[in-house]
N, C-alpha and C. Protein backbone atom coordinates (compact mmCIF):
# COMPACT_ATOMS: atom_id res chain seq x y z
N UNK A 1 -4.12 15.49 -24.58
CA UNK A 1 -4.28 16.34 -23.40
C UNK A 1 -3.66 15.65 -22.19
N UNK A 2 -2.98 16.67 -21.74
CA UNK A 2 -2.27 15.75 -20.34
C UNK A 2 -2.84 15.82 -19.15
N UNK A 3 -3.11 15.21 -18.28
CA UNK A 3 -4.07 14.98 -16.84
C UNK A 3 -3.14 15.73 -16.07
N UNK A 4 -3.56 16.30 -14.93
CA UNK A 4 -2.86 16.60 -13.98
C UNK A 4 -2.33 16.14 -12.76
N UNK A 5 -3.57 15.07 -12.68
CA UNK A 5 -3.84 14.35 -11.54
C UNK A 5 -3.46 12.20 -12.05
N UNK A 6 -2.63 11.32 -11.41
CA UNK A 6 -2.80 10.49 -11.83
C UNK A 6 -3.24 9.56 -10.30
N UNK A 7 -4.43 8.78 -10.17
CA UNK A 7 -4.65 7.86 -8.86
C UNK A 7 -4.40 6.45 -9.04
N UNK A 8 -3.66 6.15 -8.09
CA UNK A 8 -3.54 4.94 -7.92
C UNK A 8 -3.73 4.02 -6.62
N UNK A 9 -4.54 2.60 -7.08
CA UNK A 9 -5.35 2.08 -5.86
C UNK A 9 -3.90 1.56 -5.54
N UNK A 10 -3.94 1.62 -4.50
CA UNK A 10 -2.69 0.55 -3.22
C UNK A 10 -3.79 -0.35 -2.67
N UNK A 11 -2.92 -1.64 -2.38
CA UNK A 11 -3.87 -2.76 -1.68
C UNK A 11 -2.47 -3.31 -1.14
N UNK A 12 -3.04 -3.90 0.02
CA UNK A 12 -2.06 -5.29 0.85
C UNK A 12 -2.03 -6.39 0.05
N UNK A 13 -0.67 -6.55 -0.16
CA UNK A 13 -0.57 -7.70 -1.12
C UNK A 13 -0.21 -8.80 -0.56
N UNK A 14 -1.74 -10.07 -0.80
CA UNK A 14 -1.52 -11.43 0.39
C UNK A 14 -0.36 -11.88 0.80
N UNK A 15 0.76 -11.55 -0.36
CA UNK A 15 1.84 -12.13 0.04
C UNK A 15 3.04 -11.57 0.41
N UNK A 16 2.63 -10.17 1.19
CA UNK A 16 3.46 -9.53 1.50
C UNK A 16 3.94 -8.13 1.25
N UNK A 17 4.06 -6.93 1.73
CA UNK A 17 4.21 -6.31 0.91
C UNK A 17 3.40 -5.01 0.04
N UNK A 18 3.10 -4.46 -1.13
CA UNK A 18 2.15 -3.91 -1.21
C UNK A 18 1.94 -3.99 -3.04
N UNK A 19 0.94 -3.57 -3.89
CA UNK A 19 0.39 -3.20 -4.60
C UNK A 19 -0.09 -1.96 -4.85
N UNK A 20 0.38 -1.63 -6.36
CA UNK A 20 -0.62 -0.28 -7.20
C UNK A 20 -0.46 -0.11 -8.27
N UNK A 21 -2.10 -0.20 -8.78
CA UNK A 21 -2.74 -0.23 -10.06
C UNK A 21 -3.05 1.38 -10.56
N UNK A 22 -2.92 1.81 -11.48
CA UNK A 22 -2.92 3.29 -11.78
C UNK A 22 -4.54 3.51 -12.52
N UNK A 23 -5.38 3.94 -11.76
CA UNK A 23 -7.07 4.09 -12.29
C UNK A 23 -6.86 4.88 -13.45
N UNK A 24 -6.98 4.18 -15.00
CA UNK A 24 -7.21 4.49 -16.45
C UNK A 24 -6.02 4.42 -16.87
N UNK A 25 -5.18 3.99 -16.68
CA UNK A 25 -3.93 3.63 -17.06
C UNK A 25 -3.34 1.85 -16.79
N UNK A 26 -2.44 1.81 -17.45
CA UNK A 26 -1.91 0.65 -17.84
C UNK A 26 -0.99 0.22 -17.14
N UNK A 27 -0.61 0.99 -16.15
CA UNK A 27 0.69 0.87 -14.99
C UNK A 27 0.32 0.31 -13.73
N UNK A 28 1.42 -0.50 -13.40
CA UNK A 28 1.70 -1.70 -11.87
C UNK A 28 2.80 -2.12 -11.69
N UNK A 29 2.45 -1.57 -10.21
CA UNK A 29 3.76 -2.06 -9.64
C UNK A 29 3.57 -2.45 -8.56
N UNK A 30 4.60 -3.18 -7.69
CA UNK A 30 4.63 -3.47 -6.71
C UNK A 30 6.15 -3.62 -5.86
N UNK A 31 6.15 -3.00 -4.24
CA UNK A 31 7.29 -3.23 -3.62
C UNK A 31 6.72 -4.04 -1.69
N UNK A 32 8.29 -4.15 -1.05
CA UNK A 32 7.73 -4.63 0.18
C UNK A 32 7.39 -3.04 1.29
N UNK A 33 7.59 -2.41 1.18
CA UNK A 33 7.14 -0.99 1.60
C UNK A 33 7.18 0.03 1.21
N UNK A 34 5.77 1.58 1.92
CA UNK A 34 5.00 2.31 1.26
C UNK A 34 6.48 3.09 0.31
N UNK A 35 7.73 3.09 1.25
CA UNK A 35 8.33 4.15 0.22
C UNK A 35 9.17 3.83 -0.95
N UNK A 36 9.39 2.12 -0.87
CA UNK A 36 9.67 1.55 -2.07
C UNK A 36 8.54 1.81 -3.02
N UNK A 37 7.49 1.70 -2.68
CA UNK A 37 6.74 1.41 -3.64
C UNK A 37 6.22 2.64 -4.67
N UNK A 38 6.52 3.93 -3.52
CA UNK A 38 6.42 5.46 -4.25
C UNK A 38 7.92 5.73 -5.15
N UNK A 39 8.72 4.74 -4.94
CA UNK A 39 9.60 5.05 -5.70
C UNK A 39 9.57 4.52 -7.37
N UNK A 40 9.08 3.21 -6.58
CA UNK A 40 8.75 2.31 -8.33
C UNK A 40 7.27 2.88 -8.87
N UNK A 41 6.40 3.63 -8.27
CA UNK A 41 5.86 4.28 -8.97
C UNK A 41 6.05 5.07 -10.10
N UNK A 42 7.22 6.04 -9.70
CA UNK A 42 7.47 7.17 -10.37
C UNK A 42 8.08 6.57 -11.36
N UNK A 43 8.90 5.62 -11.14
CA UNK A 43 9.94 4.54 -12.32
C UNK A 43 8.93 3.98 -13.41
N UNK A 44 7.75 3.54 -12.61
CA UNK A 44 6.65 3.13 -13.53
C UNK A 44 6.15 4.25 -14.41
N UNK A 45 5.62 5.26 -14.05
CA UNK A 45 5.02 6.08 -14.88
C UNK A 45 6.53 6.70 -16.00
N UNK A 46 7.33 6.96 -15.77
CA UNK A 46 8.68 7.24 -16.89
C UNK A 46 8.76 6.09 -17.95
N UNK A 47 8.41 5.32 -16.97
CA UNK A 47 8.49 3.73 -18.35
C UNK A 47 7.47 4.18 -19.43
N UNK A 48 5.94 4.52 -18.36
CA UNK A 48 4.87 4.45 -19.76
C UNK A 48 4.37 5.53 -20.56
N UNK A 49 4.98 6.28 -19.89
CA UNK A 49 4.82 8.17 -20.57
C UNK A 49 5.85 8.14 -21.71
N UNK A 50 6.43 8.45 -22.89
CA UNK A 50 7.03 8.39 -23.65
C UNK A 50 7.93 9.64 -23.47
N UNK A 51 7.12 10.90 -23.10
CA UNK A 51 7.59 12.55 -22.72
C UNK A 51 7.78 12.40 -21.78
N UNK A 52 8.25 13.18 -20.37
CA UNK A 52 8.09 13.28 -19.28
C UNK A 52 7.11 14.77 -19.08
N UNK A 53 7.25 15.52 -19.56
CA UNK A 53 6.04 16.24 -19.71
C UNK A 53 4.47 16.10 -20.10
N UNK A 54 4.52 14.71 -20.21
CA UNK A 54 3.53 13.76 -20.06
C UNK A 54 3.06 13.11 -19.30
N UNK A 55 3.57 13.24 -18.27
CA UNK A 55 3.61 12.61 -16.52
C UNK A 55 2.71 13.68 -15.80
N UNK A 56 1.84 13.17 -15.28
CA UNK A 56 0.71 14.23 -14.41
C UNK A 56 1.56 14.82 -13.07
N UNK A 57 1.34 15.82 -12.78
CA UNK A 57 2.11 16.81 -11.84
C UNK A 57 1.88 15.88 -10.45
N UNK A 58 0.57 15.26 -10.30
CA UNK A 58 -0.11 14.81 -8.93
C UNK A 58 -0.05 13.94 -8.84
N UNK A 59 0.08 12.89 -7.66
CA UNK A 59 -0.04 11.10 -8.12
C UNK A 59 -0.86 10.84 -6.53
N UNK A 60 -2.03 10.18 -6.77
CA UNK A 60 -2.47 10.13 -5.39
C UNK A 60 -3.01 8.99 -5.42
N UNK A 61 -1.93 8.35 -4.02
CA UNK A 61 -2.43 7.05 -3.52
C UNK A 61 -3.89 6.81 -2.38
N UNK A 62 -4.63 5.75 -3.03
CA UNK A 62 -5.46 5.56 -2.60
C UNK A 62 -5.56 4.60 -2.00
N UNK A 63 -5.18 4.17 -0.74
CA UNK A 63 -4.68 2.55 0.06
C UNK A 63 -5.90 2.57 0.68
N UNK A 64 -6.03 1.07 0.40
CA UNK A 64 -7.21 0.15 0.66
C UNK A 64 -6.77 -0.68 2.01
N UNK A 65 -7.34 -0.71 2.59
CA UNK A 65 -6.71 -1.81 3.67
C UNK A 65 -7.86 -2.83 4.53
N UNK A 66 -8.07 -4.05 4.09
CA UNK A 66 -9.03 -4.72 4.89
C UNK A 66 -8.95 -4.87 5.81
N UNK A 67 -9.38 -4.88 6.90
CA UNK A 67 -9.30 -5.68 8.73
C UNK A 67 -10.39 -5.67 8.64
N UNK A 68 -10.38 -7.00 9.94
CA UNK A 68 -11.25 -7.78 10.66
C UNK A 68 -11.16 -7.70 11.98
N UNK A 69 -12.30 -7.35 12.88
CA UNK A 69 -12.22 -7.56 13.65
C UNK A 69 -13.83 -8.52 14.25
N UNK A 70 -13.45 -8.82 15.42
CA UNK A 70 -14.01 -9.63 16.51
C UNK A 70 -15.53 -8.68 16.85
N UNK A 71 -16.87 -9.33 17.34
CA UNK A 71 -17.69 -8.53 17.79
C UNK A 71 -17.66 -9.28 18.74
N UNK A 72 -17.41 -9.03 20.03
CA UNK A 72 -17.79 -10.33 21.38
C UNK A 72 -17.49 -9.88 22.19
């Protein structure tokens, strides 16, 4: 059965750059910005889908982003 929907967490990657892990799937990638990184997404999921009609219609990033701030 094919999903429709595929999510993937984005995080700031310490060393620059960004991260995304695909929630129930086996796919990661990473670039230095958001629209590199939607590109190697899609490159990623063609790698691990064997069909392309096996590729979920939806792909939704879910970016995490820590800050800190000051209370004073």
């Amino acid at each position: 059965m094919v999903k429709n929907e595929m999510i993937f967490m984005v995080e700031d990657d310490p060393e620059g750059g960004y991260t995304a892990k695909a929630l129930g799937y086996s796919i990661f990638t990473e670039a230095n910005t958001l629209e590199i990184l939607k590109t190697n997404i899609r490159s990623a999921m063609e790698c691990h889908f064997e069909k392309k009609e096996d590729i979920p219609a939806v792909v939704v990033l879910h970016i995490v982003r820590e800050e800190t701030m000051a209370y004073a």
